[in-house]
Protein backbone atom coordinates (compact mmCIF):
# COMPACT_ATOMS: atom_id res chain seq x y z
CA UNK A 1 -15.03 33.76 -40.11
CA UNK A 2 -16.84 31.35 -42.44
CA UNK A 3 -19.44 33.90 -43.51
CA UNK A 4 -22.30 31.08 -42.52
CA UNK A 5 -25.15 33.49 -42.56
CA UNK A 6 -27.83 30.31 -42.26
CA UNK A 7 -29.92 29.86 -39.32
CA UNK A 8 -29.83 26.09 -37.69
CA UNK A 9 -33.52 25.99 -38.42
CA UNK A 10 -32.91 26.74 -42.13
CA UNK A 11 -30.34 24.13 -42.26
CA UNK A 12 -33.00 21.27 -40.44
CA UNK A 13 -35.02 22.35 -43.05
CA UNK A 14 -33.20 21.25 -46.10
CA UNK A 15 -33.78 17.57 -44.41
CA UNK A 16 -29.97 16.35 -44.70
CA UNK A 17 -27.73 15.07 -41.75
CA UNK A 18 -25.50 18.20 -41.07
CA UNK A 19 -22.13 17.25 -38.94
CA UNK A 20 -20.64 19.50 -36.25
CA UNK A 21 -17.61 19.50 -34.63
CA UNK A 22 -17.19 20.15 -30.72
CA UNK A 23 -15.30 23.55 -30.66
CA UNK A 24 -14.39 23.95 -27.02
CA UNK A 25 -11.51 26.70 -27.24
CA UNK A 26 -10.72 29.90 -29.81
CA UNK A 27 -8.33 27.43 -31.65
CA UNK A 28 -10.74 24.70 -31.83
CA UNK A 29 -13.06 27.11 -32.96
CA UNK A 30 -10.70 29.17 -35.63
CA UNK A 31 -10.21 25.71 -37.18
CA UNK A 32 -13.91 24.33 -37.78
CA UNK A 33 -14.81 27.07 -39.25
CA UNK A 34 -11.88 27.55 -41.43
CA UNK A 35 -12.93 24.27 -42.73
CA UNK A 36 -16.34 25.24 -43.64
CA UNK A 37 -18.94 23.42 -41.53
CA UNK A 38 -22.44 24.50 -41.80
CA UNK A 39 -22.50 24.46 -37.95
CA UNK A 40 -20.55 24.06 -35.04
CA UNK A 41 -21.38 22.22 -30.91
CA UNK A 42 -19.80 23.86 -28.16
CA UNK A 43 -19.29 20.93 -25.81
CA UNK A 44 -19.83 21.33 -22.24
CA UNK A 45 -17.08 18.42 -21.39
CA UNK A 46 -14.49 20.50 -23.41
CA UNK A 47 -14.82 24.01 -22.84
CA UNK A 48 -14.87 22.66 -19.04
CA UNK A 49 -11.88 21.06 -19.40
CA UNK A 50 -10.10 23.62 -21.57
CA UNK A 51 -11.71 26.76 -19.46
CA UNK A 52 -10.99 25.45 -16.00
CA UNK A 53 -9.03 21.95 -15.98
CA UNK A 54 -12.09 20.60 -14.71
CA UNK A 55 -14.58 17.17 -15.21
CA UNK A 56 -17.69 18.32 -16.55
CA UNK A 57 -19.61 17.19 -12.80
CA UNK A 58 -21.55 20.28 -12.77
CA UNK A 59 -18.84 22.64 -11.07
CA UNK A 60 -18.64 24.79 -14.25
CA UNK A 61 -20.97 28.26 -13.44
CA UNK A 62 -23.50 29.76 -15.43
CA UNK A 63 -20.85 32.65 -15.65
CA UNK A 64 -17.81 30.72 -16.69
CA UNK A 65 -20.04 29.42 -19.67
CA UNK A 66 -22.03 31.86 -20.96
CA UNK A 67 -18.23 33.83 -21.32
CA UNK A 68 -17.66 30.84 -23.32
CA UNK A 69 -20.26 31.13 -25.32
CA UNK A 70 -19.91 35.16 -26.37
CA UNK A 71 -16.26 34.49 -27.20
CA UNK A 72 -17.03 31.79 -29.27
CA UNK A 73 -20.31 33.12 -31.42
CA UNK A 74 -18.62 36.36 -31.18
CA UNK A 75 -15.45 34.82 -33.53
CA UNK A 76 -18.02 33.56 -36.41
CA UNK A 77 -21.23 34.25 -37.81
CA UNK A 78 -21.39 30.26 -38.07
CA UNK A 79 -24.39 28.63 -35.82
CA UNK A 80 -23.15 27.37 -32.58
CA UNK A 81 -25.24 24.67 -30.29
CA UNK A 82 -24.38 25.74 -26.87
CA UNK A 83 -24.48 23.52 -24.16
CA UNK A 84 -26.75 24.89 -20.90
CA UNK A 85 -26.51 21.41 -19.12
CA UNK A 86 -29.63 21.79 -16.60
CA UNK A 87 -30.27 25.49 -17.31
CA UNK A 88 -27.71 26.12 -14.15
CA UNK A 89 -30.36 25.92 -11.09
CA UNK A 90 -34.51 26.27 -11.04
CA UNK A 91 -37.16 27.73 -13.42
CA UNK A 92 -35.48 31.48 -12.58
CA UNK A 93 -32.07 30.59 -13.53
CA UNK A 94 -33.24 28.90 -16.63
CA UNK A 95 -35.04 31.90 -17.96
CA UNK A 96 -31.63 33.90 -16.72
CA UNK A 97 -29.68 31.00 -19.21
CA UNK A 98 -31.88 31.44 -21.86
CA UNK A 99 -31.50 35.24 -21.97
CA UNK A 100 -28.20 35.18 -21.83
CA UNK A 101 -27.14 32.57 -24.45
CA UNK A 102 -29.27 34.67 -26.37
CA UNK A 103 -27.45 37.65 -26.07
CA UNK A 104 -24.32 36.19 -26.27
CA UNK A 105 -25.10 34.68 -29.84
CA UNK A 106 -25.47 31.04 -29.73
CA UNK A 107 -28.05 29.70 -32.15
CA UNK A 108 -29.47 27.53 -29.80
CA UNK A 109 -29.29 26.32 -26.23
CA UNK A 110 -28.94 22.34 -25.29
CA UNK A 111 -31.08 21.65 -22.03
CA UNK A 112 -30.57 18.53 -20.04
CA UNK A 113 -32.88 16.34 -17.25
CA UNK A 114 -30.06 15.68 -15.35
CA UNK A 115 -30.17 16.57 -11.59
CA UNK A 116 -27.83 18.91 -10.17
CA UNK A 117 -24.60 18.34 -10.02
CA UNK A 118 -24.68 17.01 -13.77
CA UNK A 119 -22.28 15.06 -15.29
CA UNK A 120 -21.21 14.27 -18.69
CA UNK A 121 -23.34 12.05 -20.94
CA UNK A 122 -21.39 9.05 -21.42
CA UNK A 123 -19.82 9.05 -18.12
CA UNK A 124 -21.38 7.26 -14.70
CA UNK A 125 -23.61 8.44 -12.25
CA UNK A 126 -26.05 10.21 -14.11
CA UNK A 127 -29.93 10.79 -12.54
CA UNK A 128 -32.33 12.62 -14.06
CA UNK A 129 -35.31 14.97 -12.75
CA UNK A 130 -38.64 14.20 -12.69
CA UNK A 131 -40.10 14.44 -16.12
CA UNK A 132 -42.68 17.14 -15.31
CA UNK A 133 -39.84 19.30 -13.61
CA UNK A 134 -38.13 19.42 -17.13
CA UNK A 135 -41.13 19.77 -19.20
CA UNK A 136 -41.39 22.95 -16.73
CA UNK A 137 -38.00 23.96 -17.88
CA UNK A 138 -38.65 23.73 -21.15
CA UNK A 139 -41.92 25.92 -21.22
CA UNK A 140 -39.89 28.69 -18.95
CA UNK A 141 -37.25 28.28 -21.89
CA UNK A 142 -39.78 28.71 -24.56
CA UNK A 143 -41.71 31.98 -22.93
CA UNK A 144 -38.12 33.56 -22.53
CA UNK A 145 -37.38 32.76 -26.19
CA UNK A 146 -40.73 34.56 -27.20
CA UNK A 147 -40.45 35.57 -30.42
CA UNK A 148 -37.11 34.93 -31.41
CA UNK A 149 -38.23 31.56 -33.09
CA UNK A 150 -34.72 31.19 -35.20
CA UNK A 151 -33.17 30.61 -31.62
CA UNK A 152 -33.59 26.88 -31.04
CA UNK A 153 -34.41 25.05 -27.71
CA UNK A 154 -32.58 21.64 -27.94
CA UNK A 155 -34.06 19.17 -25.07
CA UNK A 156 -31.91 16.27 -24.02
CA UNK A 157 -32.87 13.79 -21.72
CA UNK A 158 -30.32 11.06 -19.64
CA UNK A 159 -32.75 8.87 -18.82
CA UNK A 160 -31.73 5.74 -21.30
CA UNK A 161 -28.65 4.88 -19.09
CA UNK A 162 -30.69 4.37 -15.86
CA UNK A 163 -34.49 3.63 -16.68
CA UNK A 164 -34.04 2.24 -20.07
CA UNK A 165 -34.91 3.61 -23.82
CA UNK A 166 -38.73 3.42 -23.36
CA UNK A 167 -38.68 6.17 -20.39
CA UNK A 168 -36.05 7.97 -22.49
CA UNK A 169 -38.93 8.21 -25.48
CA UNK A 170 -41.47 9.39 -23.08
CA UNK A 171 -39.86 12.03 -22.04
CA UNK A 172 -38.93 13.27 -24.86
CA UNK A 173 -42.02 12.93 -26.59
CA UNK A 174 -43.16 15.20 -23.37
CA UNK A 175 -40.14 17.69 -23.95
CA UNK A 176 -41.62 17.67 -27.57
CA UNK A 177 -44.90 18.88 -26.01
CA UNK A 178 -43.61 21.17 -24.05
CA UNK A 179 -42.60 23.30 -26.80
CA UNK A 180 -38.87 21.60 -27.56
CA UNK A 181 -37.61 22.64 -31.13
CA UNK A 182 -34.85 19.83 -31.61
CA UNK A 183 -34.68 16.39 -29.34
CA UNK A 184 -31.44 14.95 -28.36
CA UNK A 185 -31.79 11.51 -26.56
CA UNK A 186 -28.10 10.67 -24.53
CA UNK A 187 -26.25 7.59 -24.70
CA UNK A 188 -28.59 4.80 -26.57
CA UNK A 189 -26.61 1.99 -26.49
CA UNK A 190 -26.92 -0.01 -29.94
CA UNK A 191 -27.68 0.80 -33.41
CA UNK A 192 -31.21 -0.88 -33.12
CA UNK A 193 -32.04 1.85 -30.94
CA UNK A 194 -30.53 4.69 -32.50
CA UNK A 195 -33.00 3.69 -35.16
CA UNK A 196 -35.57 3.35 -32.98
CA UNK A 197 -35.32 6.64 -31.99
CA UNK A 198 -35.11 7.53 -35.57
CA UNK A 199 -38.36 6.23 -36.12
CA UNK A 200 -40.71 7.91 -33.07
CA UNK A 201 -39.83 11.28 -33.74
CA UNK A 202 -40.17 13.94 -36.82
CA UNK A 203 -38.51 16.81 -36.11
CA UNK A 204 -34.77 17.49 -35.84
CA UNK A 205 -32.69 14.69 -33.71
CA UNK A 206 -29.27 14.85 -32.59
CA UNK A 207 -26.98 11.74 -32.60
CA UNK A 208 -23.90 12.68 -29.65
CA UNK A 209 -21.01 10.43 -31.73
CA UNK A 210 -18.46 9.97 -28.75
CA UNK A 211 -15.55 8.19 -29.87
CA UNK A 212 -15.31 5.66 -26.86
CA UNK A 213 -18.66 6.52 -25.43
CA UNK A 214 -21.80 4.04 -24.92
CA UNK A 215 -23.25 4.64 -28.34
CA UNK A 216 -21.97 2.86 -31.34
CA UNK A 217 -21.45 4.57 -34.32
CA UNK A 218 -22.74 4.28 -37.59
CA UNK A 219 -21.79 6.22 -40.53
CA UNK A 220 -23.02 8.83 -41.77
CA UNK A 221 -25.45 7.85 -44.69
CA UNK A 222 -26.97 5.19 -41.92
CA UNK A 223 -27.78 8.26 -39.39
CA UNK A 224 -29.16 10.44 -42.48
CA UNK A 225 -31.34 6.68 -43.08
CA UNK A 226 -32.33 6.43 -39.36
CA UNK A 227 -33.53 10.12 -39.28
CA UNK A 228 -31.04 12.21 -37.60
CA UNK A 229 -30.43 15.88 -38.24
CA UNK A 230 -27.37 16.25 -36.47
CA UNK A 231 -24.67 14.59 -35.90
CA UNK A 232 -22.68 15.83 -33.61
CA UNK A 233 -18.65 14.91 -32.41
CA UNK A 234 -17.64 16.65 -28.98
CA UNK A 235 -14.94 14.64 -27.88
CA UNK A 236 -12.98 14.56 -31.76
CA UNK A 237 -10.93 17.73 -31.19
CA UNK A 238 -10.08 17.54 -27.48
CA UNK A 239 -9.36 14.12 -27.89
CA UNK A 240 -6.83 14.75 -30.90
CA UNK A 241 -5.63 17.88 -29.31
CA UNK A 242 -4.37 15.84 -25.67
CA UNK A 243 -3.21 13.15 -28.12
CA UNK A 244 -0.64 15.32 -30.55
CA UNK A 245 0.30 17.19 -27.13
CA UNK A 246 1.10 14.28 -25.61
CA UNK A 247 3.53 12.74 -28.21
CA UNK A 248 4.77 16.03 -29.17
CA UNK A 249 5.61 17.12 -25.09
CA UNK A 250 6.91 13.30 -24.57
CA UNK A 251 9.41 14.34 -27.42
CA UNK A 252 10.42 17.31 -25.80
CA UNK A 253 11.22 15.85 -22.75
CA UNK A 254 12.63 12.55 -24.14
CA UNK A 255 15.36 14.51 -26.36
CA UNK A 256 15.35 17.51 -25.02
CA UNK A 257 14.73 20.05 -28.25
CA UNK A 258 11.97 19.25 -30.90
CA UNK A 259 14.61 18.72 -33.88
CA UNK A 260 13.15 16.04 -35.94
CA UNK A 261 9.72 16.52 -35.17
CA UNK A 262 7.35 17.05 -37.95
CA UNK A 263 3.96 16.61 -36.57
CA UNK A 264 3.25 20.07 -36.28
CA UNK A 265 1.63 23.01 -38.18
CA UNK A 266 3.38 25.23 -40.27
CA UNK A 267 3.87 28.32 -37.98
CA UNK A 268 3.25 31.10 -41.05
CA UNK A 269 0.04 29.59 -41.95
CA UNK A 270 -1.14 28.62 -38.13
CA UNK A 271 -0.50 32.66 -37.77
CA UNK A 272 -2.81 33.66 -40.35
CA UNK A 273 -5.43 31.28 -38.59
CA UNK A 274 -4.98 32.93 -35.48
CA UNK A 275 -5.34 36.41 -37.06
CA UNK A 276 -1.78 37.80 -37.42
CA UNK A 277 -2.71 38.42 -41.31
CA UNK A 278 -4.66 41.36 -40.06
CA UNK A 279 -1.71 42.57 -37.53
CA UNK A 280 0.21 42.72 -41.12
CA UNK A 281 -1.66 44.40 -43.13
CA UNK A 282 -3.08 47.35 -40.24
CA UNK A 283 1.25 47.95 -39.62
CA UNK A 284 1.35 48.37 -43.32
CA UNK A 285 -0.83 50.43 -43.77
CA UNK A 286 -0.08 53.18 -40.77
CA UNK A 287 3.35 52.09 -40.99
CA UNK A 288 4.02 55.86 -41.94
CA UNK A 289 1.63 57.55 -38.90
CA UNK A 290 4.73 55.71 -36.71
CA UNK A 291 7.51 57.30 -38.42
CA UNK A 292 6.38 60.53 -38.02
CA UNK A 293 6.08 60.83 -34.46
């Protein structure tokens, strides 16, 4: 574990663009926070993918996630941003979601105004909800939260891809109202209005950096300049993960044996990652309780 003892909302506070990595299996995870980042995204495309083999289309249960989302907070004391997608059915089954991210650790729950079956931000076929429906959601999400204020409601609305960025601001200037901690507008499609959106809101904003997505992206520095809080990268590890399995499987079946192929980790140390340290050291130390049976 990282030892990250910091709450997101602490973190927004010290007004600085944190980066997060989409963790979207225990390896994924082990290795972010190895590394040291002040918070970590569980992406809904990923863990979908890696979970079930599936397209993040809204088949993925309120069940299959939320088991997602214990095992994952339950590996670090990191904050994790865990994806709800449309709160998995009506007002009920949000306050069900809520309660049970909760629960299960995460440090904050993403909500989306897509309707039902969702799909993936930067992918086709998106519609969204009326906007009163999620500002409805988002209230229901709030009164669950009660008092647990350190517990963030992130609201993220799809409507740029279909209606355009000005209905995208609305809304979320209505999630805002609604009682929304953190906004998170999907897909703009230029830098011009990633700044834009920089400029109508001040409270935390989340950037979705999706290497080959719709948005552009800018560095760093330029999201801290436009306003963001967050900058988050789902698709990074997945997409480097099918990548090195690719080349390193096509070797395998090309020659036959991996001899001569170096792209890998070093097993010892990938061990250690994983835990086997621990294993060690407990068979050390009662080493001596087995010998005497």
């Amino acid at each position: 574990m990282a030892g990250n003892s910091k709450t997101l909302k602490s973190l927004f506070a010290q007004k600085k663009l944190l980066v997060a990595p989409g963790i979207f299996d225990m390896i994924s995870l082990k290795v972010a926070d190895q590394l040291g980042f002040d918070c970590l995204y569980m992406t809904g495309y990923g863990t979908v993918a890696s979970y079930l083999g599936l397209p993040d289309a809204g088949i993925a249960t309120y069940t299959d996630m939320v088991n997602r989302v214990g095992a994952f907070c339950g590996a670090t004391s990191t904050p994790i941003i865990c994806d709800g997608d449309t709160g998995y059915g009506g007002l009920l089954n949000v306050a069900h979601t809520v309660e049970g991210y909760m629960r299960a650790g995460a440090a904050g729950i993403q909500l989306e105004d897509q309707e039902f079956p969702k799909k993936c931000g930067h992918t086709a076929g998106r519609r969204v909800i009326p906007a009163q429906d999620m500002v409805n959601k988002i209230k229901v999400a709030k009164d669950t939260r009660g008092d647990a204020k350190d517990f963030l409601i992130i609201a993220r609305t799809d409507a740029r891809t279909t209606h355009g960025l000005d209905e995208a601001l609305n809304r979320a200037e209505q999630y805002l109202a609604a009682g929304a901690d953190v906004l998170f507008v999907e897909s703009p499609e230029s830098k011009d209005e990633l700044a834009a959106i920089g400029r109508a809101f001040d409270v935390p904003l989340i950037a979705n950096m999706v290497e080959g997505g719709r948005t552009p992206q800018p560095t760093a520095r330029e999201l801290q300049d436009m306003g963001f809080a967050l900058a988050i990268h789902p698709g990074l590890g997945f997409l480097a993960m099918g990548h090195a399995l690719h080349k390193a499987y096509s070797h395998l079946k090309s020659a036959g044996d991996s001899l001569g192929y170096d792209e890998i980790d070093d097993f010892e140390a990938f061990s250690k990652l994983i835990g086997f340290q621990k294993v060690w050291d407990f068979d050390a130390k009662y080493r001596s309780l087995e010998s005497q049976r």
